[in-house]
N, C-alpha and C. Protein backbone atom coordinates (compact mmCIF):
# COMPACT_ATOMS: atom_id res chain seq x y z
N UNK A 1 32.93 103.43 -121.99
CA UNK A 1 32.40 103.04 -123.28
C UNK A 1 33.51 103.01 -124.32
N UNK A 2 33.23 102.23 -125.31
CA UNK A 2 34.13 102.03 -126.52
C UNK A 2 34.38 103.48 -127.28
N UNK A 3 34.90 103.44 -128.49
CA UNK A 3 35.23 104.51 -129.54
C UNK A 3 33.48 104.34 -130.29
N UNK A 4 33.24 103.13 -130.20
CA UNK A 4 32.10 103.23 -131.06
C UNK A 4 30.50 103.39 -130.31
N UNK A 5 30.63 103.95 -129.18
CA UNK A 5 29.50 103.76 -128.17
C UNK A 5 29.05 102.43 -127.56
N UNK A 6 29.52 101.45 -127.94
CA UNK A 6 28.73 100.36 -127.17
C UNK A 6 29.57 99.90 -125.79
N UNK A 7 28.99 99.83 -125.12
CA UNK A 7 29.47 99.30 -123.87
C UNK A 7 30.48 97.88 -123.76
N UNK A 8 31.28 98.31 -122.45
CA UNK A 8 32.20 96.95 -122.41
C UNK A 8 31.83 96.39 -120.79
N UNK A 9 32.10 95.46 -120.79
CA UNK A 9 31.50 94.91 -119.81
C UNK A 9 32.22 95.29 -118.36
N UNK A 10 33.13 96.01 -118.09
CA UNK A 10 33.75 97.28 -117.22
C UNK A 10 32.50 98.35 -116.88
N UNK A 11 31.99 98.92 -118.18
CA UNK A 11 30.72 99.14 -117.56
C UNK A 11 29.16 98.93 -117.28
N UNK A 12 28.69 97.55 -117.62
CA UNK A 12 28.18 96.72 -116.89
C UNK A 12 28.27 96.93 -115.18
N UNK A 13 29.43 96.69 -114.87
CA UNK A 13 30.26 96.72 -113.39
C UNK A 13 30.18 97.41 -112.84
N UNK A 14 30.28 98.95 -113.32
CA UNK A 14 30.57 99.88 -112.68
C UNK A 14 29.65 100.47 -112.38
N UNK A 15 27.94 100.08 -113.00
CA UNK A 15 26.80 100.82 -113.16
C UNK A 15 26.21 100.00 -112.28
N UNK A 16 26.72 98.57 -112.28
CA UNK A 16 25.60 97.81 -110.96
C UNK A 16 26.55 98.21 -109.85
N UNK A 17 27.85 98.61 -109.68
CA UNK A 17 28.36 99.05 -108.06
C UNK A 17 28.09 100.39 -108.00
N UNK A 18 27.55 101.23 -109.15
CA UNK A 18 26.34 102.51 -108.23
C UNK A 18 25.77 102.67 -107.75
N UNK A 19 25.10 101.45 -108.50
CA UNK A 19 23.40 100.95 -108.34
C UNK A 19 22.92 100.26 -106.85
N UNK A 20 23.64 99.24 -106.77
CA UNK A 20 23.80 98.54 -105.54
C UNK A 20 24.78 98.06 -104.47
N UNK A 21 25.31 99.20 -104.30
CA UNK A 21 25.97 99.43 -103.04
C UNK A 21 25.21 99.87 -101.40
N UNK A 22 25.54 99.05 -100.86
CA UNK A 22 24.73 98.81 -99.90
C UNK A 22 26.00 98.92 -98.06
N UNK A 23 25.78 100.04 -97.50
CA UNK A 23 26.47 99.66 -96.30
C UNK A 23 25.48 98.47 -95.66
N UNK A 24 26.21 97.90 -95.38
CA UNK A 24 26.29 96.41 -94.04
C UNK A 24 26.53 96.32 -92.46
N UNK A 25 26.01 96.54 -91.63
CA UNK A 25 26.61 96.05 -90.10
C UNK A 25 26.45 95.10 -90.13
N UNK A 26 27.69 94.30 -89.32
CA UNK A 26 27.69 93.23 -89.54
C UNK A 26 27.64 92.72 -88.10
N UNK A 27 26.50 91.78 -87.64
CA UNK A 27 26.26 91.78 -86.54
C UNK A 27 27.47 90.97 -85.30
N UNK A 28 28.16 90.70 -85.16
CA UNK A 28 28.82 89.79 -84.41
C UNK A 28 29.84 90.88 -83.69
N UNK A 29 30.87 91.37 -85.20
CA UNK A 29 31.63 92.34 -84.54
C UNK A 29 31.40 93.44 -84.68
N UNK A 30 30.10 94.19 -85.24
CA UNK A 30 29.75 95.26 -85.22
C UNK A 30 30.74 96.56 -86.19
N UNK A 31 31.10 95.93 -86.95
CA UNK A 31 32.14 96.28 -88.07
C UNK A 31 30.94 96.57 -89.24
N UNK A 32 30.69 97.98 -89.78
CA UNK A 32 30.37 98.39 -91.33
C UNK A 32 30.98 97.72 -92.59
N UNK A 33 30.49 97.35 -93.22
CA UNK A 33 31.43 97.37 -94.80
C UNK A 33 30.61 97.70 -95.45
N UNK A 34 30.99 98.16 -97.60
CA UNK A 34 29.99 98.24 -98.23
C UNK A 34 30.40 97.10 -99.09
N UNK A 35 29.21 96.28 -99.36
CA UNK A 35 28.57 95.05 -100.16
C UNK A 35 28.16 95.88 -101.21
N UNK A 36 28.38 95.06 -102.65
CA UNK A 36 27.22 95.45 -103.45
C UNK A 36 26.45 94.37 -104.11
N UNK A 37 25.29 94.07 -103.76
CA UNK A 37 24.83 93.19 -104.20
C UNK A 37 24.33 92.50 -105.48
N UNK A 38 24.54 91.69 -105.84
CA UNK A 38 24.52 91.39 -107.21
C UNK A 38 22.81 91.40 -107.62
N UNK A 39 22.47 91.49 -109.00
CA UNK A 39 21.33 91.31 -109.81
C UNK A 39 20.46 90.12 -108.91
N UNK A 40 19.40 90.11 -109.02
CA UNK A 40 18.81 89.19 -108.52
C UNK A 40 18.93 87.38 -108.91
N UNK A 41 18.76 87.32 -110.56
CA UNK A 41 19.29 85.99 -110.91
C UNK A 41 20.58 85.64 -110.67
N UNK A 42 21.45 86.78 -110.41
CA UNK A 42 23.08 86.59 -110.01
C UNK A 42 22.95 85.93 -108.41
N UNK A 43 22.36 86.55 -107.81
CA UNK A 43 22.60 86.24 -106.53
C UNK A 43 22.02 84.84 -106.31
N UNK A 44 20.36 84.72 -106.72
CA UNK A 44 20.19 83.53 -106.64
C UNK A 44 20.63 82.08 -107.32
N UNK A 45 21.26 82.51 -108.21
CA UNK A 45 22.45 81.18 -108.88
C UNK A 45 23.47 81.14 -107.71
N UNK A 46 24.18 82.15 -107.54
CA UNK A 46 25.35 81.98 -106.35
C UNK A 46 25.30 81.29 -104.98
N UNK A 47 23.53 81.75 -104.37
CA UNK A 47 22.96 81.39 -103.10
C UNK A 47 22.88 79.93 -103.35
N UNK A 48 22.41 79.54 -104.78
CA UNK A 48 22.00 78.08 -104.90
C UNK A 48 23.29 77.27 -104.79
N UNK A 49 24.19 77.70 -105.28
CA UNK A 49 25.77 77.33 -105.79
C UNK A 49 26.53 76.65 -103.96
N UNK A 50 26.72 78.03 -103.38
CA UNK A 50 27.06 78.10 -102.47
C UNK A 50 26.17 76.61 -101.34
N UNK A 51 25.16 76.99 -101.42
CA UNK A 51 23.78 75.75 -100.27
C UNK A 51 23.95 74.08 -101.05
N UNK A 52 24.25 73.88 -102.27
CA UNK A 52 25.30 72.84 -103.03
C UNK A 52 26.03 72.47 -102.56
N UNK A 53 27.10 73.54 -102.38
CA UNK A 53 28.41 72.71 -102.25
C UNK A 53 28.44 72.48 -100.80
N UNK A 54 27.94 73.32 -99.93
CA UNK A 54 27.77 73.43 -98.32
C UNK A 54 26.91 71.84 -98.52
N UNK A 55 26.24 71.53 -98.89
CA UNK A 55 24.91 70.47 -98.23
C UNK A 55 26.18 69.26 -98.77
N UNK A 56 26.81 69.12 -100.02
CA UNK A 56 27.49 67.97 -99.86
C UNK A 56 28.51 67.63 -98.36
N UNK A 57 29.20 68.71 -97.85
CA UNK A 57 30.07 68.54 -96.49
C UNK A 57 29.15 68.53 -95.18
N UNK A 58 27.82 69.21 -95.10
CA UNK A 58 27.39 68.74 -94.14
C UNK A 58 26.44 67.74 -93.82
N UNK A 59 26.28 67.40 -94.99
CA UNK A 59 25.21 66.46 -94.95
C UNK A 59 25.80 64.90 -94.91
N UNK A 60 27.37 64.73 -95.09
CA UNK A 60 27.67 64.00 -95.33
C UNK A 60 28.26 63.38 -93.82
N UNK A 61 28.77 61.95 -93.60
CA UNK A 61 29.43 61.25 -92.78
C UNK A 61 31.11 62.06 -92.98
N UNK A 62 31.31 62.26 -91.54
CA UNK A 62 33.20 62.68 -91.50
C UNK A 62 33.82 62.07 -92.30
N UNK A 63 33.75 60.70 -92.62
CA UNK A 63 34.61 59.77 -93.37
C UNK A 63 34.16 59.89 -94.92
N UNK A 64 32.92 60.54 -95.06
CA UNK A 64 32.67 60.81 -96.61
C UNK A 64 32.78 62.06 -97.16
N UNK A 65 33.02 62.94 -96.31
CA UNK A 65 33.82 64.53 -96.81
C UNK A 65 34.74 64.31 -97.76
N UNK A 66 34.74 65.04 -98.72
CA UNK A 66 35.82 64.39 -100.30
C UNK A 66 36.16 65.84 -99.84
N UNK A 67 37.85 65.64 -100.17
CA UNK A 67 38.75 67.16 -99.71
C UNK A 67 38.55 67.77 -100.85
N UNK A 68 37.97 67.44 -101.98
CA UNK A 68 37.73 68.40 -103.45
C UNK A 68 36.10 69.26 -103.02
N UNK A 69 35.68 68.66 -102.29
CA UNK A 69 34.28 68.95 -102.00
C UNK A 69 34.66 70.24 -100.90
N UNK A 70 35.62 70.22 -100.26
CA UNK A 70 35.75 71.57 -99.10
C UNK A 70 36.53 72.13 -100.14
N UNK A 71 37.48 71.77 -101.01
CA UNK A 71 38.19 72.86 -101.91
C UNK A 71 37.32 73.93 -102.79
N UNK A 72 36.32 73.12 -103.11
CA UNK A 72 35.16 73.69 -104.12
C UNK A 72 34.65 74.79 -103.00
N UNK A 73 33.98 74.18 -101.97
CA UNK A 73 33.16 75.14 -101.08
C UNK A 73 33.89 76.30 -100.67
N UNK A 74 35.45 76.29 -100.53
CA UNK A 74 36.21 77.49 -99.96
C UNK A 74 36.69 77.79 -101.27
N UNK A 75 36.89 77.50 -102.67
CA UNK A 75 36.70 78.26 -103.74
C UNK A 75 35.91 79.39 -104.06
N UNK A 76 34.36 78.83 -103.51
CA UNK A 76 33.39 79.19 -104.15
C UNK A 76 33.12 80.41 -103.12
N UNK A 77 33.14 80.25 -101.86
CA UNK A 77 33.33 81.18 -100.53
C UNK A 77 33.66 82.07 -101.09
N UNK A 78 35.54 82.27 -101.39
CA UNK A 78 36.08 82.98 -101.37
C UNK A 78 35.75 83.94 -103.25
N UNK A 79 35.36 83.17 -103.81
CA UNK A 79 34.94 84.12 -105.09
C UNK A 79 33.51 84.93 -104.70
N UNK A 80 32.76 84.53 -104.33
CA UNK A 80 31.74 85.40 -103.48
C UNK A 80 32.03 86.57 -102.90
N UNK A 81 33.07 86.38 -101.52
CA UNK A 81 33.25 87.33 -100.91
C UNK A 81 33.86 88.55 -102.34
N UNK A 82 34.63 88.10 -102.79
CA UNK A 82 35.10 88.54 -103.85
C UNK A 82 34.61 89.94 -104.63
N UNK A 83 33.88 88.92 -104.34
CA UNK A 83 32.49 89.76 -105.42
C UNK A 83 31.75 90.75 -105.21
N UNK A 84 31.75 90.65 -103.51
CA UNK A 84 30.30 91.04 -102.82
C UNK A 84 31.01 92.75 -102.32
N UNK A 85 32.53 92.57 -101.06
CA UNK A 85 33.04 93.14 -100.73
C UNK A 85 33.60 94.25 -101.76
N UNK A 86 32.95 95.47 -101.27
CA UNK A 86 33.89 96.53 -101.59
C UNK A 86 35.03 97.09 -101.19
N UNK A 87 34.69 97.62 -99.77
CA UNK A 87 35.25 98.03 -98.68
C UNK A 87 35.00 97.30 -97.21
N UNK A 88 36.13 96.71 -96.84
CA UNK A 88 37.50 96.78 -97.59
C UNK A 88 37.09 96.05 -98.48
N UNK A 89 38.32 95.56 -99.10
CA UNK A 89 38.55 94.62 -100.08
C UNK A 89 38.94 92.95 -99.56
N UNK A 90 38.10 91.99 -100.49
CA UNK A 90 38.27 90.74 -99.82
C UNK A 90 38.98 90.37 -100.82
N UNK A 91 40.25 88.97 -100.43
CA UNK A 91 41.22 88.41 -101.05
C UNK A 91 41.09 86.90 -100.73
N UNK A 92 41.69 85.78 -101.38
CA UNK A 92 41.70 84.82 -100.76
C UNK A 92 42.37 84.64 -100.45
N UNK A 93 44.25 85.73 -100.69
CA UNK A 93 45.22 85.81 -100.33
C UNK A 93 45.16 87.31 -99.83
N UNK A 94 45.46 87.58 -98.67
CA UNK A 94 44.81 89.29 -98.10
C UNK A 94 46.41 89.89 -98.53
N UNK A 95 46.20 90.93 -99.78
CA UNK A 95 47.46 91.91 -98.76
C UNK A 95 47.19 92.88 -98.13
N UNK A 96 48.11 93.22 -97.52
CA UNK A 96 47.54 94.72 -96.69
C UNK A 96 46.84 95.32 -96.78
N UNK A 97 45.70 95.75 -96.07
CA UNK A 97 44.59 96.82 -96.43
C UNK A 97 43.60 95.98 -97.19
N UNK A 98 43.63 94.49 -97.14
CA UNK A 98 42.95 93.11 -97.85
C UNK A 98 42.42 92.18 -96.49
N UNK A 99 41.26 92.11 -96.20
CA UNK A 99 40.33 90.94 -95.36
C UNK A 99 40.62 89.81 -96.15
N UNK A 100 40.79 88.68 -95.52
CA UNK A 100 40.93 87.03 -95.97
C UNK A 100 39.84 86.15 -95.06
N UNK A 101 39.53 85.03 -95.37
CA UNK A 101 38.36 84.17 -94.95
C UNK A 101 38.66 84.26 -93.62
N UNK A 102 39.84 83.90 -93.24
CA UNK A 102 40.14 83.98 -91.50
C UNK A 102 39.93 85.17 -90.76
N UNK A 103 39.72 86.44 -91.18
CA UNK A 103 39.40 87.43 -90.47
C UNK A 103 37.98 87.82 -90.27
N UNK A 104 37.22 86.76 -90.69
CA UNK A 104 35.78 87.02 -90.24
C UNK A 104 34.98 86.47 -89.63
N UNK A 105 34.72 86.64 -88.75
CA UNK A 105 33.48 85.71 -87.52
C UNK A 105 32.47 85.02 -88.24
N UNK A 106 32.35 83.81 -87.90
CA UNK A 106 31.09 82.71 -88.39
C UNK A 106 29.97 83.22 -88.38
N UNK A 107 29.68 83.90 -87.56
CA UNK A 107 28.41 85.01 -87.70
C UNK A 107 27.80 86.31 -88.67
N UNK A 108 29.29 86.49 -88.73
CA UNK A 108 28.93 87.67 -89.72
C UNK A 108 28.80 86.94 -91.13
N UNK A 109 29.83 86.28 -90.89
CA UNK A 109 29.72 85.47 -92.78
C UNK A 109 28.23 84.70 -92.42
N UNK A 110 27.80 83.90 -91.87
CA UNK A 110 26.32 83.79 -91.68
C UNK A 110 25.17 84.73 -92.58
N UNK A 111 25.34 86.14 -91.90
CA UNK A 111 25.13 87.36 -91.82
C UNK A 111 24.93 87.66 -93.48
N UNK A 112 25.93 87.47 -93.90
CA UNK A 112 26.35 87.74 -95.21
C UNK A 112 25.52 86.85 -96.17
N UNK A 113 25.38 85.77 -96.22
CA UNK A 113 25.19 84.82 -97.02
C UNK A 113 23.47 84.52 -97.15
N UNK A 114 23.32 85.42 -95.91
CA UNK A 114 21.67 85.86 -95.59
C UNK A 114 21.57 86.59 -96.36
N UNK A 115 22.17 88.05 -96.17
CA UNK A 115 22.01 88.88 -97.15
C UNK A 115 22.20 88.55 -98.37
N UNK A 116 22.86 88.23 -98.83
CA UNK A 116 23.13 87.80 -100.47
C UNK A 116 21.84 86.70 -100.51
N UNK A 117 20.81 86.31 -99.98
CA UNK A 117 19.95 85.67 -100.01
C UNK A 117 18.66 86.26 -100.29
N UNK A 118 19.04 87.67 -99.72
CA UNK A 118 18.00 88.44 -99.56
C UNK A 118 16.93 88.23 -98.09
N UNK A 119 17.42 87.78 -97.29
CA UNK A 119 16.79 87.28 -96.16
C UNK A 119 16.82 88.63 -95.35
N UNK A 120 17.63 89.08 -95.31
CA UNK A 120 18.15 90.41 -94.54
C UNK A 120 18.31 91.58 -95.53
N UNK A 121 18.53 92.53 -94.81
CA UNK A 121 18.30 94.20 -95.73
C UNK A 121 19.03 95.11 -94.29
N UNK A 122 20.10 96.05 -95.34
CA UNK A 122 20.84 97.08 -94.83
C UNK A 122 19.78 97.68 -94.59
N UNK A 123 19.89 98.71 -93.63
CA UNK A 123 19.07 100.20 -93.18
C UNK A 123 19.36 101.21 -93.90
C-alpha cells in the first residue's frame, strides 16, 4: 500500500496470487506446477482472445496463414503462459530456472488452456 492507504496495483496482484493459486498436474508429463488463475472476466476475455487468433490459422487454407496471424497467436500464447505460471516461471525467452513454449507437450498446454477455460479444475 501507498503512504496514503490506497492501494497500487502490485497489490491488486499479489492478493489475486493468494487468492488463486492453484497446483496443476499436468496430464501428459505428469509434471505439477502452480497456476494462478485469473478473475473470471479476465480469463474469459483471454480464452476468447486466444480461440480468435487460433480460429484465424486453423481455419484457414496453408496458403492463407498470414505470418502476423501466427506472430499474434505465439504473442498472445506466450503472454498467457506468462501470466498464468508461477512455478516455475514461464518466459518467452527461458533463462535458467525459466520454461519456454518449447518445453511443453501439446497436451499439457491443451490441458492448460482448458483450465484457464474453466473446463477442468485442480484437486
Amino acid at each position: 500500500m501507498s503512504e496514503t492507504g490506497i492501494a497500487k496495483a502490485e497489490d491488486f496482484q499479489q492478493a489475486l496470487h493468494r487468492t488463486n493459486v492453484e497446483r496443476v498436474t499436468l496430464p501428459r508429463s505428469g509434471l505439477s506446477v502452480l497456476l494462478c488463475r485469473p478473475p473470471v472476466f479476465a480469463a474469459l476475455r483471454m480464452g476468447r482472445e486466444g480461440t480468435e487468433l487460433q480460429t484465424k490459422i486453423t481455419e484457414a487454407t496453408p496458403e492463407a496463414v498470414k505470418p502476423e496471424d501466427i506472430l499474434a497467436f505465439t504473442d498472445w500464447v506466450t503472454e498467457m503462459l506468462s501470466r498464468l505460471f508461477l512455478q516455475p516461471r514461464f518466459a518467452g525467452v527461458p533463462k535458467p530456472g525459466e520454461i519456454g513454449l518449447g518445453d511443453l507437450l501439446v497436451d499439457d498446454l491443451q490441458h492448460i488452456f482448458r483450465w484457464l477455460r474453466g473446463e477442468v479444475f485442480s484437486t
